[in-house]
C-alpha atoms as a PDB file:
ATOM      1  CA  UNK A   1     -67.722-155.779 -99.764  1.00  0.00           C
ATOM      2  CA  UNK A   2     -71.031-156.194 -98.415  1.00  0.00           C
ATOM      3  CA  UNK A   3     -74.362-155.071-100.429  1.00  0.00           C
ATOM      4  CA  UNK A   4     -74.639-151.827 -98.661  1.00  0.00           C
ATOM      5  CA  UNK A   5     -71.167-150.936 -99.239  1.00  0.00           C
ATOM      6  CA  UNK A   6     -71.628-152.017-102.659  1.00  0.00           C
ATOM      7  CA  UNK A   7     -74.305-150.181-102.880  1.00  0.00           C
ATOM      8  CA  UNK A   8     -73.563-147.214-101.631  1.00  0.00           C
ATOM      9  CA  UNK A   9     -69.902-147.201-103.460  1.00  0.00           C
ATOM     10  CA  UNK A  10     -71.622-147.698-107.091  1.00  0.00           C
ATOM     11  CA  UNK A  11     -74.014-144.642-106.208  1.00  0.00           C
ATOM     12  CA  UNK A  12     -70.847-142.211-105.464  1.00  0.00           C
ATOM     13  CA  UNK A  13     -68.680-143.643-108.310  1.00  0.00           C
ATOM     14  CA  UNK A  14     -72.277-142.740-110.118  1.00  0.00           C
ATOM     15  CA  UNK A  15     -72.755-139.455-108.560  1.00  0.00           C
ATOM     16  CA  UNK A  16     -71.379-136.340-109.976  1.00  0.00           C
ATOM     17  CA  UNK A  17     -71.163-132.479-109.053  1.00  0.00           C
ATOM     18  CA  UNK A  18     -74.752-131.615-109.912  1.00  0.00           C
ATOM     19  CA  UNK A  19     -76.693-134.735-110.088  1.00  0.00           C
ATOM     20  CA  UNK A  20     -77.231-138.537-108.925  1.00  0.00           C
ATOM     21  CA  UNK A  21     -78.043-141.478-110.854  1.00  0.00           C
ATOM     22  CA  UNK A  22     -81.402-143.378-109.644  1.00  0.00           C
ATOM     23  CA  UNK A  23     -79.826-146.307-107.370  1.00  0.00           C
ATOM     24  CA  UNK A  24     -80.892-148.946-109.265  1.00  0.00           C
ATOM     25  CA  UNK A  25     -79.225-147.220-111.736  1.00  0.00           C
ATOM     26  CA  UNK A  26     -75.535-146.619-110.435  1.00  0.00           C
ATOM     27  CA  UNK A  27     -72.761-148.336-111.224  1.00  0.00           C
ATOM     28  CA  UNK A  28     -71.630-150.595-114.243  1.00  0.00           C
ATOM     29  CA  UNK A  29     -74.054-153.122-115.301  1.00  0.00           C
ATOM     30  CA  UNK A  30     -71.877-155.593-113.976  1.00  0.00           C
ATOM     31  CA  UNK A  31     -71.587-153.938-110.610  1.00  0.00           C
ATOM     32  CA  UNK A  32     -75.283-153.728-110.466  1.00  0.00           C
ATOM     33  CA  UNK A  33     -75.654-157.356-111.184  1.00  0.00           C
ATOM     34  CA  UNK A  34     -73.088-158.719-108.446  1.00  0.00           C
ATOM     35  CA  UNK A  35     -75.494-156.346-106.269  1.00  0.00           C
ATOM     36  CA  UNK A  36     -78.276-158.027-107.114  1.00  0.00           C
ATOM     37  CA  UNK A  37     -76.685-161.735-106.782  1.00  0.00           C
ATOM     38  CA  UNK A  38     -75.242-160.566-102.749  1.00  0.00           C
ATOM     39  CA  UNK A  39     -79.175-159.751-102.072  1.00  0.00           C
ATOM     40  CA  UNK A  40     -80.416-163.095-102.925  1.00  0.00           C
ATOM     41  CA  UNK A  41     -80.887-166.227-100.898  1.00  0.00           C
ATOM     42  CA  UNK A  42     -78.379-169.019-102.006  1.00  0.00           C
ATOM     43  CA  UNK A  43     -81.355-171.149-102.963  1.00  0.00           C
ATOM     44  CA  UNK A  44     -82.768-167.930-105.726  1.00  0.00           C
ATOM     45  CA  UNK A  45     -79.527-168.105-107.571  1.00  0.00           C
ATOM     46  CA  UNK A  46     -79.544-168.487-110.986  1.00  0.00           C
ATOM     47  CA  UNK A  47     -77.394-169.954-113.823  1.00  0.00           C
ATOM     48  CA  UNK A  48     -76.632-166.320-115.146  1.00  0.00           C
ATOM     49  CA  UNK A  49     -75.539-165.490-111.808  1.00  0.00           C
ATOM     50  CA  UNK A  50     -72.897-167.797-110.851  1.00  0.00           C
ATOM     51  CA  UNK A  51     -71.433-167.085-114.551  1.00  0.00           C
ATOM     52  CA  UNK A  52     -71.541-163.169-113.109  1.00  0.00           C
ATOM     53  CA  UNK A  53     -69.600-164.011-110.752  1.00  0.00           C
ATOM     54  CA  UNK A  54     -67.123-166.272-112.003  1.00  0.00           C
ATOM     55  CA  UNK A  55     -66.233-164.050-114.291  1.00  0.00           C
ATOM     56  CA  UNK A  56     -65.833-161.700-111.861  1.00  0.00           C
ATOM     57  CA  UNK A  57     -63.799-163.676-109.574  1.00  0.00           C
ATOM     58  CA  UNK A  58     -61.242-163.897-112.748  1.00  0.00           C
ATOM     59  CA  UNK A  59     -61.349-161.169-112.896  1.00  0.00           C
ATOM     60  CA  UNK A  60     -60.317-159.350-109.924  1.00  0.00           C
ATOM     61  CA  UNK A  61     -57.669-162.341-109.801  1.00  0.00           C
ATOM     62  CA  UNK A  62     -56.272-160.711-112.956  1.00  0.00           C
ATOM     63  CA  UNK A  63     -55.897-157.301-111.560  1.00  0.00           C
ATOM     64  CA  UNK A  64     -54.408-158.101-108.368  1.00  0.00           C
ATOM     65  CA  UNK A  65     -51.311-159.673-106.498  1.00  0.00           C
ATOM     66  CA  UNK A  66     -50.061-162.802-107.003  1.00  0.00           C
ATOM     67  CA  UNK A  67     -50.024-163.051-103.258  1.00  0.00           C
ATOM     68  CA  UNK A  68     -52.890-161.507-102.884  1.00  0.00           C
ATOM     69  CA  UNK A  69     -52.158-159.277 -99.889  1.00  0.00           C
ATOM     70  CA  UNK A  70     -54.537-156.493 -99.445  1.00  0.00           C
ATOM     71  CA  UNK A  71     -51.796-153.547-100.322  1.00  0.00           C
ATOM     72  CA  UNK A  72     -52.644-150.046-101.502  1.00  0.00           C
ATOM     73  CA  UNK A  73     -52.500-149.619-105.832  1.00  0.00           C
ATOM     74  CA  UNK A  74     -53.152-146.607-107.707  1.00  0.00           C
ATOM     75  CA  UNK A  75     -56.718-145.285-107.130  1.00  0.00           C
ATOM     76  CA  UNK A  76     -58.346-145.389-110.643  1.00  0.00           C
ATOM     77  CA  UNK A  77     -56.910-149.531-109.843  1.00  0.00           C
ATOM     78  CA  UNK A  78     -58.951-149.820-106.279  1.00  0.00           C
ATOM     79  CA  UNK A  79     -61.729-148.130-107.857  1.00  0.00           C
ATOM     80  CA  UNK A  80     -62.290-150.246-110.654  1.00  0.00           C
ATOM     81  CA  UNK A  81     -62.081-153.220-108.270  1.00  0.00           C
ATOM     82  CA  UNK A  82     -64.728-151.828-106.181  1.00  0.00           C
ATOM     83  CA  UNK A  83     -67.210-151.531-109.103  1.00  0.00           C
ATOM     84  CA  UNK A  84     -66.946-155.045-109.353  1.00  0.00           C
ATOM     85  CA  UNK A  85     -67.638-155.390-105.397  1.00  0.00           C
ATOM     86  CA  UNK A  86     -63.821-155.971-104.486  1.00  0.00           C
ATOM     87  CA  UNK A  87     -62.140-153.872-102.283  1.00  0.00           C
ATOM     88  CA  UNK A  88     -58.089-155.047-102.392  1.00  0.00           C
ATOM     89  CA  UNK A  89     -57.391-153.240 -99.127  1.00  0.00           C
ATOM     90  CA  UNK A  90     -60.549-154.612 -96.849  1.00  0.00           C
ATOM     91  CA  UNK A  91     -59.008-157.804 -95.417  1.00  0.00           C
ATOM     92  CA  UNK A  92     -60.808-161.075 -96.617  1.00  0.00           C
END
């Protein structure tokens, strides 16, 4: 996903019927972080960063496919994927 569909994912998944969360307050504090990292400059990344996002690489590997093709799950499933700034059915 890129950082604006990132960020505007974590602000609905944050939203509900009568309010909004702040948008640098929406989302997961993970989601928020990987939000942060896809605004930075390759050269600005930090050590706690690429840990971030290793982890987060596992693991979206963990929750999908084996083959990895970009095929519709349950929603709670493509939702929580999102959060993370993964979505299984936009092709890579």
């Amino acid at each position: 996903m890129t950082s604006r569909e990132l960020a505007d994912w974590l602000r609905t998944r944050s939203a509900d019927d009568e309010d909004e969360a702040l948008p640098d307050q929406a989302g997961t504090p993970t989601g928020r972080h990987v939000l942060s990292i896809l605004g930075k400059r390759r050269t600005d990344l930090t050590a706690e960063d690429e840990r971030v996002m290793r982890s987060v690489v596992r693991r979206v590997e963990d929750q999908r496919r084996d083959d990895l093709e970009p095929v519709a799950g349950e929603a709670h499933w493509r939702h929580r994927l999102m959060s993370l700034g993964h979505d299984p059915l936009k092709p890579v």
